[in-house]
C-alpha atoms as a PDB file:
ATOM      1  CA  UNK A   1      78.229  50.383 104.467  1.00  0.00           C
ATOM      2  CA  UNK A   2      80.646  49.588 107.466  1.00  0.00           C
ATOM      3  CA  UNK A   3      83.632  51.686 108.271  1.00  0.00           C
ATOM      4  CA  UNK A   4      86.992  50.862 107.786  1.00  0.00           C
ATOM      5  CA  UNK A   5      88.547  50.515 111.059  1.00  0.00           C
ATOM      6  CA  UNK A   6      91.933  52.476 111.271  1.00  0.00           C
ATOM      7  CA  UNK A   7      95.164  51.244 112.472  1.00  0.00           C
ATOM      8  CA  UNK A   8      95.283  52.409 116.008  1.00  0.00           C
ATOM      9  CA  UNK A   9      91.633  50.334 116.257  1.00  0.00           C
ATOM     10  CA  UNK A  10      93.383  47.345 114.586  1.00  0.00           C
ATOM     11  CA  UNK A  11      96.542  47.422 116.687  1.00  0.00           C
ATOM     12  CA  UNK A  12      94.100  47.544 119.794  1.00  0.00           C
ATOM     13  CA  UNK A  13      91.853  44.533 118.675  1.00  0.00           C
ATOM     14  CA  UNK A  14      95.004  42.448 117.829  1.00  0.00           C
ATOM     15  CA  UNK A  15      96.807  43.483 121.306  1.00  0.00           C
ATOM     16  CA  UNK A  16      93.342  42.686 122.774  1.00  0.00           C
ATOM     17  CA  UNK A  17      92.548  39.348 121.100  1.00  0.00           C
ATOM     18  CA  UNK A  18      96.220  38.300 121.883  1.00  0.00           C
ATOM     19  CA  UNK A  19      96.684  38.914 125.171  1.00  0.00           C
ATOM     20  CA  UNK A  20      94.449  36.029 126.719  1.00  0.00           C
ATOM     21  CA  UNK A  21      96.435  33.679 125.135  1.00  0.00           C
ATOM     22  CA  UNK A  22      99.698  31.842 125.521  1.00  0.00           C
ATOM     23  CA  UNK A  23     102.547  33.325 123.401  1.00  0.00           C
ATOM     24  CA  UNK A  24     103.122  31.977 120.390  1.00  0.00           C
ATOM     25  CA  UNK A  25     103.539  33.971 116.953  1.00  0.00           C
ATOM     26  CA  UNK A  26     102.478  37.651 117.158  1.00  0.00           C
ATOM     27  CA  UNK A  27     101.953  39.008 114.067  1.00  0.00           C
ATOM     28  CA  UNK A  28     100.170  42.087 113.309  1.00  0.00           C
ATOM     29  CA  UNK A  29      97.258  41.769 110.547  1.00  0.00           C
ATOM     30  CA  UNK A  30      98.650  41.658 107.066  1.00  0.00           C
ATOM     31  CA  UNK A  31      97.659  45.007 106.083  1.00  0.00           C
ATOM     32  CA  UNK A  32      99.223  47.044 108.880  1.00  0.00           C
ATOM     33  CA  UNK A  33     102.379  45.361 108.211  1.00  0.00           C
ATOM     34  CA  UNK A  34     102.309  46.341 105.052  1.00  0.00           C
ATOM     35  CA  UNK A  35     101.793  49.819 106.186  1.00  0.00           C
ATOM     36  CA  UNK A  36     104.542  49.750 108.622  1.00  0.00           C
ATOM     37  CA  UNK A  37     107.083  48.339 106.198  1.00  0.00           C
ATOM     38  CA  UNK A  38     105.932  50.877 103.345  1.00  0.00           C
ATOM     39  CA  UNK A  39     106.083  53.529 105.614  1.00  0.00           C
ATOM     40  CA  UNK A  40     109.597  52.962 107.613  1.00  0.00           C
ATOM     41  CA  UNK A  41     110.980  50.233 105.181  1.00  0.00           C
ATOM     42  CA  UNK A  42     112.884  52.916 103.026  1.00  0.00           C
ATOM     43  CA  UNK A  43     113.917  55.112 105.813  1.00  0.00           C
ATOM     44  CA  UNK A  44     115.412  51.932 107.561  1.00  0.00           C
ATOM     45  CA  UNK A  45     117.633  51.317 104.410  1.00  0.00           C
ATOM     46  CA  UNK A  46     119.115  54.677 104.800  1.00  0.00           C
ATOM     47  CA  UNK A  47     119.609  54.119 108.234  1.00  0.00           C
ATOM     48  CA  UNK A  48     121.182  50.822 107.570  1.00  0.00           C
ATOM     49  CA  UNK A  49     123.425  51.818 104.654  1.00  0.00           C
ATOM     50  CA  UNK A  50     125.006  54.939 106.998  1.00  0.00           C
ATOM     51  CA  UNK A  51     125.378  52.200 109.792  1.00  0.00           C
ATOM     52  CA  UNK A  52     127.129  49.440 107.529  1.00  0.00           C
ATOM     53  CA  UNK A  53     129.863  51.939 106.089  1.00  0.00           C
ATOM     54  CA  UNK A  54     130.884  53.208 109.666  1.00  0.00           C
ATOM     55  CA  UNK A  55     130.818  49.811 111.124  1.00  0.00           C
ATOM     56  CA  UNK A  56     132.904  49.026 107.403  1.00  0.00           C
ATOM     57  CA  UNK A  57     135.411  51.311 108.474  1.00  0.00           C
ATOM     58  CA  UNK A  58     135.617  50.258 112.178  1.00  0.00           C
ATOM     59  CA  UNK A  59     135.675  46.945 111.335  1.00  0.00           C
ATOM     60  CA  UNK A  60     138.646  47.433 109.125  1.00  0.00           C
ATOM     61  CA  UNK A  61     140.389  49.811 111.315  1.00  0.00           C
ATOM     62  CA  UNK A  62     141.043  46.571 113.725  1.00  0.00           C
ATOM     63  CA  UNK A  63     144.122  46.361 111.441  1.00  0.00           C
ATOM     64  CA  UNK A  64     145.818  48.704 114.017  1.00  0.00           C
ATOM     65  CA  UNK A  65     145.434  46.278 116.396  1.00  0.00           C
ATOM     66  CA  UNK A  66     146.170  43.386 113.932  1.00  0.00           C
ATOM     67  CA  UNK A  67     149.478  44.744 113.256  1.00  0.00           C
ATOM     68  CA  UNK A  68     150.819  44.176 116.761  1.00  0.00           C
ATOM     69  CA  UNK A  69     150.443  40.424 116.252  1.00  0.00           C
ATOM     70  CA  UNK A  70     152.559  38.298 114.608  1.00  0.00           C
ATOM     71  CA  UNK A  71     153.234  38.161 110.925  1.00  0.00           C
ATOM     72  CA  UNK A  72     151.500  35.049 109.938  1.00  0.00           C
ATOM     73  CA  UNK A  73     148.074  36.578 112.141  1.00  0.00           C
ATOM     74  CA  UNK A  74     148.765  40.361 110.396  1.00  0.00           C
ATOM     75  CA  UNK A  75     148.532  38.510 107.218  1.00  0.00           C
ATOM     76  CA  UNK A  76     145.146  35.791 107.707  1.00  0.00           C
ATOM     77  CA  UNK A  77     143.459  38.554 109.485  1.00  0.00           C
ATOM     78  CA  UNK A  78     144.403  41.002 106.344  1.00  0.00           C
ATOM     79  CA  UNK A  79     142.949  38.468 103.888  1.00  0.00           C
ATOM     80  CA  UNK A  80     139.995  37.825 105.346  1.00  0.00           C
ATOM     81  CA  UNK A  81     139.246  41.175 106.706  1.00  0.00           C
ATOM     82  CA  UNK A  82     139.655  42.913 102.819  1.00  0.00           C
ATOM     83  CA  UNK A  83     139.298  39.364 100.822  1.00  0.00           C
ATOM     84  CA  UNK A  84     136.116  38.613 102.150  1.00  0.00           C
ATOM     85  CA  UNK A  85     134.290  40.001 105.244  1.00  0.00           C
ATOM     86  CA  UNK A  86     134.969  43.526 103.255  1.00  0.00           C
ATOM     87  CA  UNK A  87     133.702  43.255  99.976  1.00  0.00           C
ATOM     88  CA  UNK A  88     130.751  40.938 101.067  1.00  0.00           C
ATOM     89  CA  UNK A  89     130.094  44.150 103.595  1.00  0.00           C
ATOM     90  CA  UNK A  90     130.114  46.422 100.602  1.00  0.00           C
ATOM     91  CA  UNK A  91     127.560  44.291  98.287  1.00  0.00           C
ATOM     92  CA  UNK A  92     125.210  43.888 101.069  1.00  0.00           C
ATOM     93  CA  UNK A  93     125.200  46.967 102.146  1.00  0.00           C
ATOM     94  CA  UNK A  94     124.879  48.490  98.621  1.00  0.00           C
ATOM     95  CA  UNK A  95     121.838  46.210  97.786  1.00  0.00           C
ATOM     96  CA  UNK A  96     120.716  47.759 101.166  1.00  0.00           C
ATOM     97  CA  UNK A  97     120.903  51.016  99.652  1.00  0.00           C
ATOM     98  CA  UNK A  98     118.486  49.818  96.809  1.00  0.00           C
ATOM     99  CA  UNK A  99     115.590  48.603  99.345  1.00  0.00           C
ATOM    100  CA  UNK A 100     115.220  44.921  99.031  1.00  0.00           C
ATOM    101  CA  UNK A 101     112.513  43.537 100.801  1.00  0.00           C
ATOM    102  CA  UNK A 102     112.581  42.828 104.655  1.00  0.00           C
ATOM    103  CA  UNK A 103     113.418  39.923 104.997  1.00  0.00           C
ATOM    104  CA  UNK A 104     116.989  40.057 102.620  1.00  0.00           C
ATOM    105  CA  UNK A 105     117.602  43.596 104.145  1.00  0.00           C
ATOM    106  CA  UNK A 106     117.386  42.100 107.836  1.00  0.00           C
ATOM    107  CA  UNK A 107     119.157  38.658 106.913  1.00  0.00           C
ATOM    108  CA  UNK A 108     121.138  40.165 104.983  1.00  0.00           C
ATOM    109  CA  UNK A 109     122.850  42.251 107.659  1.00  0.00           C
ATOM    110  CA  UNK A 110     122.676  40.115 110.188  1.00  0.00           C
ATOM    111  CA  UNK A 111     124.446  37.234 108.385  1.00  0.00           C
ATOM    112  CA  UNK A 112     128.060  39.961 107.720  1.00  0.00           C
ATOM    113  CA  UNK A 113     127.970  41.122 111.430  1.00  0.00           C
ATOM    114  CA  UNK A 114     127.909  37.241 112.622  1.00  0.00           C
ATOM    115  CA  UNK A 115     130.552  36.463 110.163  1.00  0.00           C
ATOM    116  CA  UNK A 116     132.803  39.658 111.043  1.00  0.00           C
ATOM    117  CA  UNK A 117     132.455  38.412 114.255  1.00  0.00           C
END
């Protein structure tokens, strides 16, 4: 009966096999990504959450600056900033808290900082 091979052997083949040809999309064997994401996926959520409500409260804490401008800027910047770029911040980051999958916790995160920008 043949062996299992273990991940650092798998990693090693991959990098191996890989590495004579052009780049195009790496991906690590289905299995060890599974791993990986099993592994770190639920620490990364934590992470995330902890990161999304400080960078909540910095990004609303721009209303210092906000305030110097004039009234009709104070006021657009105050609805978007709480009417929308806020509470969409606050879902996202409490589904984060859940542990989606990957790919909606990455998007997901990604698509409020490009919009707060």
């Amino acid at each position: 009966m043949a062996e299992k091979p273990n991940r650092s052997s798998l990693i090693a083949s991959r990098i191996e096999r890989l590495s004579v040809l052009t780049p195009q999309r790496l991906t690590f064997p289905r299995p060890l990504e599974a791993a990986f994401e099993a592994k770190t996926g639920p620490g990364r959520c934590k992470h995330l959450w902890m990161e999304g409500l400080l960078a909540i409260l910095i990004f609303n804490l721009f209303f210092l600056v906000d305030h110097l401008a004039p009234s009709a800027v104070f006021q657009r910047a105050l609805f978007v900033r709480l009417g929308i770029i806020t509470p969409l911040a606050l879902i996202v980051n409490f589904l984060v808290l859940r542990q989606p999958g990957k790919i909606f916790r990455e998007s997901g995160i990604a698509t409020i900082v490009a919009w707060s920008g």
